[in-house]
C-alpha atoms as a PDB file:
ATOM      1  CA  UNK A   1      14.800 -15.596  -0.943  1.00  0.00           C
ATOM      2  CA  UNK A   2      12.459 -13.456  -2.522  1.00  0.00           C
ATOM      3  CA  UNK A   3      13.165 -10.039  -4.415  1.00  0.00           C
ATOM      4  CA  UNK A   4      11.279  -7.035  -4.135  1.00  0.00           C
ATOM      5  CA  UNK A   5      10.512  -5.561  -7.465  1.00  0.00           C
ATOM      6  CA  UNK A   6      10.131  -1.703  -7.934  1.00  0.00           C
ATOM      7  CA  UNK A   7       6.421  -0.721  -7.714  1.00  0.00           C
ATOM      8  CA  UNK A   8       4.948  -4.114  -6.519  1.00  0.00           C
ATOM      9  CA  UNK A   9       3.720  -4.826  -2.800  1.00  0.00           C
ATOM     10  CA  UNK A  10       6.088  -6.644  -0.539  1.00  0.00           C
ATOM     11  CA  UNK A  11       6.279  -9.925   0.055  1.00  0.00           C
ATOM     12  CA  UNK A  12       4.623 -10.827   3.810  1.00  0.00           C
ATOM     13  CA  UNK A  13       7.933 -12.184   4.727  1.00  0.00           C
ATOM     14  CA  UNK A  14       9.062  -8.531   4.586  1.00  0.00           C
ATOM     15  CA  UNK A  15       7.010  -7.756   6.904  1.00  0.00           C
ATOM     16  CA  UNK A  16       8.928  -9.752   9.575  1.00  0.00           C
ATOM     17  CA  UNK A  17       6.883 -12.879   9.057  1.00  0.00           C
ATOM     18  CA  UNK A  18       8.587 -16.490   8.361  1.00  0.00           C
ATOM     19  CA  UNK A  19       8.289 -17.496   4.884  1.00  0.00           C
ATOM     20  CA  UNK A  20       5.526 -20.612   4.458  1.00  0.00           C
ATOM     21  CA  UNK A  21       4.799 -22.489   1.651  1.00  0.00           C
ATOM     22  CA  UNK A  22       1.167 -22.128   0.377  1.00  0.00           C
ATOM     23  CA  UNK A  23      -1.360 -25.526   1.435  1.00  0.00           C
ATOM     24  CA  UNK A  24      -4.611 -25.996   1.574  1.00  0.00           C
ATOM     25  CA  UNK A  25      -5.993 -25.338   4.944  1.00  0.00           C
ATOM     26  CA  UNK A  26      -8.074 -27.929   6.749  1.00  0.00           C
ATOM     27  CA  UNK A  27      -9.641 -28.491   9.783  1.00  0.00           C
ATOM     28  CA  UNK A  28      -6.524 -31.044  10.344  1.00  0.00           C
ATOM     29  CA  UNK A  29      -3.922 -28.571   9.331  1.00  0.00           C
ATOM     30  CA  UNK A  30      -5.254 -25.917  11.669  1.00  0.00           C
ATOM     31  CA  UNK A  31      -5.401 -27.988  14.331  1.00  0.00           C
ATOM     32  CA  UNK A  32      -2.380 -29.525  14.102  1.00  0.00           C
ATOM     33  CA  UNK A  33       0.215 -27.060  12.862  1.00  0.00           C
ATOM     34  CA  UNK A  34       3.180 -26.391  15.354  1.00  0.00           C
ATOM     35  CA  UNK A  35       3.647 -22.482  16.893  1.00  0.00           C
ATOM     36  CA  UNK A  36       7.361 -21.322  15.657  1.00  0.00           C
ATOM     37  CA  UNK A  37       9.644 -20.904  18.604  1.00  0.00           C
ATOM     38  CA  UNK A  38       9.464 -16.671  18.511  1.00  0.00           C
ATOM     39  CA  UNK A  39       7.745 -14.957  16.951  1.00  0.00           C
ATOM     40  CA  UNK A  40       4.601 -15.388  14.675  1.00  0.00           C
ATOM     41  CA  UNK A  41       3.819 -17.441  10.937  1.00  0.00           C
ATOM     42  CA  UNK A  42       1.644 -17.741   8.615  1.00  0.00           C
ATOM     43  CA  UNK A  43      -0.109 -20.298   6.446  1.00  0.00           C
ATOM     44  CA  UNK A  44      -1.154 -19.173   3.074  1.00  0.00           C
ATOM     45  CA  UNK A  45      -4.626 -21.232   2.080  1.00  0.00           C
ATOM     46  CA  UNK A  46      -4.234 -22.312  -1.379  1.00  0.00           C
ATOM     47  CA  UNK A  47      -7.867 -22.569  -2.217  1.00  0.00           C
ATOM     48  CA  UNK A  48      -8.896 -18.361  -1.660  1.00  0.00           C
ATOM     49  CA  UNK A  49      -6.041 -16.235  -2.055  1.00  0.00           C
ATOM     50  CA  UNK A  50      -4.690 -13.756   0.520  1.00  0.00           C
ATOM     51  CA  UNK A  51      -6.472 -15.650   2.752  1.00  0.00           C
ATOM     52  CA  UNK A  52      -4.324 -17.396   6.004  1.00  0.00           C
ATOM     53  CA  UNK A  53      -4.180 -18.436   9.853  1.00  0.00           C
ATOM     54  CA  UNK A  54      -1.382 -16.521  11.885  1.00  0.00           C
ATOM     55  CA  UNK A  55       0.255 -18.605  14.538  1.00  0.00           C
ATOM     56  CA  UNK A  56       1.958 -16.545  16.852  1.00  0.00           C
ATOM     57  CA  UNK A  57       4.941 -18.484  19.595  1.00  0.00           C
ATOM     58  CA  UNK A  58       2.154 -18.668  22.032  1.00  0.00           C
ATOM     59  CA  UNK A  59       0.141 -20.970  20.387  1.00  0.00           C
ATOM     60  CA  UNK A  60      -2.554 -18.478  19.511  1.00  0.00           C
ATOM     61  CA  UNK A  61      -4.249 -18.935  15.978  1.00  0.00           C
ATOM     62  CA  UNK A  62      -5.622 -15.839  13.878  1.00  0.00           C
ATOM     63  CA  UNK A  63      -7.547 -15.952  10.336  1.00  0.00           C
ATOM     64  CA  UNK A  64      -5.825 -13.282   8.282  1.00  0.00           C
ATOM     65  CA  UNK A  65      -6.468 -11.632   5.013  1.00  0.00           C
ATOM     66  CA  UNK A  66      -3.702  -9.738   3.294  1.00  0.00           C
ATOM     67  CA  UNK A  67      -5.333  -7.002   1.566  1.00  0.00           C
ATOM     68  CA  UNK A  68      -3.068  -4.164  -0.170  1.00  0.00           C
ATOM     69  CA  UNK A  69       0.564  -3.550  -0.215  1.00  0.00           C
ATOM     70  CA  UNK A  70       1.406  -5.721   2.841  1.00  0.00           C
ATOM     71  CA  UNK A  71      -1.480  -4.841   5.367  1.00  0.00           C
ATOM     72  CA  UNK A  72      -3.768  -7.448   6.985  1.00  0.00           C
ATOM     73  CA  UNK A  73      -6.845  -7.959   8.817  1.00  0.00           C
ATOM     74  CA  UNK A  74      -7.340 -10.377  11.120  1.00  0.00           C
ATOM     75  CA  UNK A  75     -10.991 -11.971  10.346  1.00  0.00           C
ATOM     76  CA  UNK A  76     -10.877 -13.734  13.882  1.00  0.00           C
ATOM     77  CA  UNK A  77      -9.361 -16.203  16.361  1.00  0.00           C
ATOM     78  CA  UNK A  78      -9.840 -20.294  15.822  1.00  0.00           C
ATOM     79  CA  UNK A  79     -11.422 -21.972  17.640  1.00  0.00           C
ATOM     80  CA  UNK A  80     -14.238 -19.339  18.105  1.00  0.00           C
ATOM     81  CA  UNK A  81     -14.259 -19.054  14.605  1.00  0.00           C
ATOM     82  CA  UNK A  82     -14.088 -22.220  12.467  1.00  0.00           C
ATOM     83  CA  UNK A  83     -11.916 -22.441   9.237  1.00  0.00           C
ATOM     84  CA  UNK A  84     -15.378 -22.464   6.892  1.00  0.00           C
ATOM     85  CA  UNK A  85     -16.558 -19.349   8.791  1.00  0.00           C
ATOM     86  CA  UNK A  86     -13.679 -17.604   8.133  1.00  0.00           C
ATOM     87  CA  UNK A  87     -12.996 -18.409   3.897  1.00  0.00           C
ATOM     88  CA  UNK A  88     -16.580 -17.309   4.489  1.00  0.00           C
ATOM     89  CA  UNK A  89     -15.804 -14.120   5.743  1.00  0.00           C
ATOM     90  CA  UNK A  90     -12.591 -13.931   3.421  1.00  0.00           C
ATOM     91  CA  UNK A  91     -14.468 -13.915   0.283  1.00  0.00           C
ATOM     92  CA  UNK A  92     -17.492 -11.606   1.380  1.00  0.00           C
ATOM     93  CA  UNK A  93     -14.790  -9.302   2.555  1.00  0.00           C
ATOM     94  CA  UNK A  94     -13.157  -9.424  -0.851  1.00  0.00           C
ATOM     95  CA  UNK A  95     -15.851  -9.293  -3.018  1.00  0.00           C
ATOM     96  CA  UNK A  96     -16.531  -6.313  -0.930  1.00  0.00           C
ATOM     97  CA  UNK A  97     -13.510  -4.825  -1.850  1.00  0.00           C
ATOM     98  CA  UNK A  98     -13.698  -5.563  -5.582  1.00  0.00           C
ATOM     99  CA  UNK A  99     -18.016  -3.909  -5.877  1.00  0.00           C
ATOM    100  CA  UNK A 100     -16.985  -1.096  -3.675  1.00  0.00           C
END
């Protein structure tokens, strides 16, 4: 369970997500991780914070960044974009961010 502490973001599990560990995310991992039976979840990458891949019941897989107080953007869909493409993408969008 996690708490919610006054004045910091929410957790993405608040947001109605299921609550996943944090892994490294490989070209294996993507591949082979199993679509929950409703619903979406998401995989937190170890390796470049805020950075994930949404899998939604249908099977469909999403690149996701978490950036503020809960929201994400989705970066794009595998297999059209590959996992190296999209921590690509993650950390231009962040440094982005952070230079204004």
């Amino acid at each position: 369970m996690y708490i919610l502490r006054r004045g910091a973001p929410p957790h993405p599990t608040s947001l109605g997500a299921i609550a996943m560990p944090r892994q490294h995310l490989s070209d294996m991992t993507v591949r082979a991780a199993e679509p929950p039976a409703s619903g979406s979840v998401t995989l937190w990458d170890t390796s470049v914070r805020n950075f994930g891949l949404r899998i939604t019941s249908t099977g469909a897989r999403s690149f996701v960044i978490l950036i503020g107080s809960g929201r994400r953007q989705v970066i794009g869909r595998w297999p059209t974009i590959s996992l190296a493409q999209a921590r690509s993408k993650a950390k231009q969008i962040f440094a982005e961010r952070t230079l204004g």
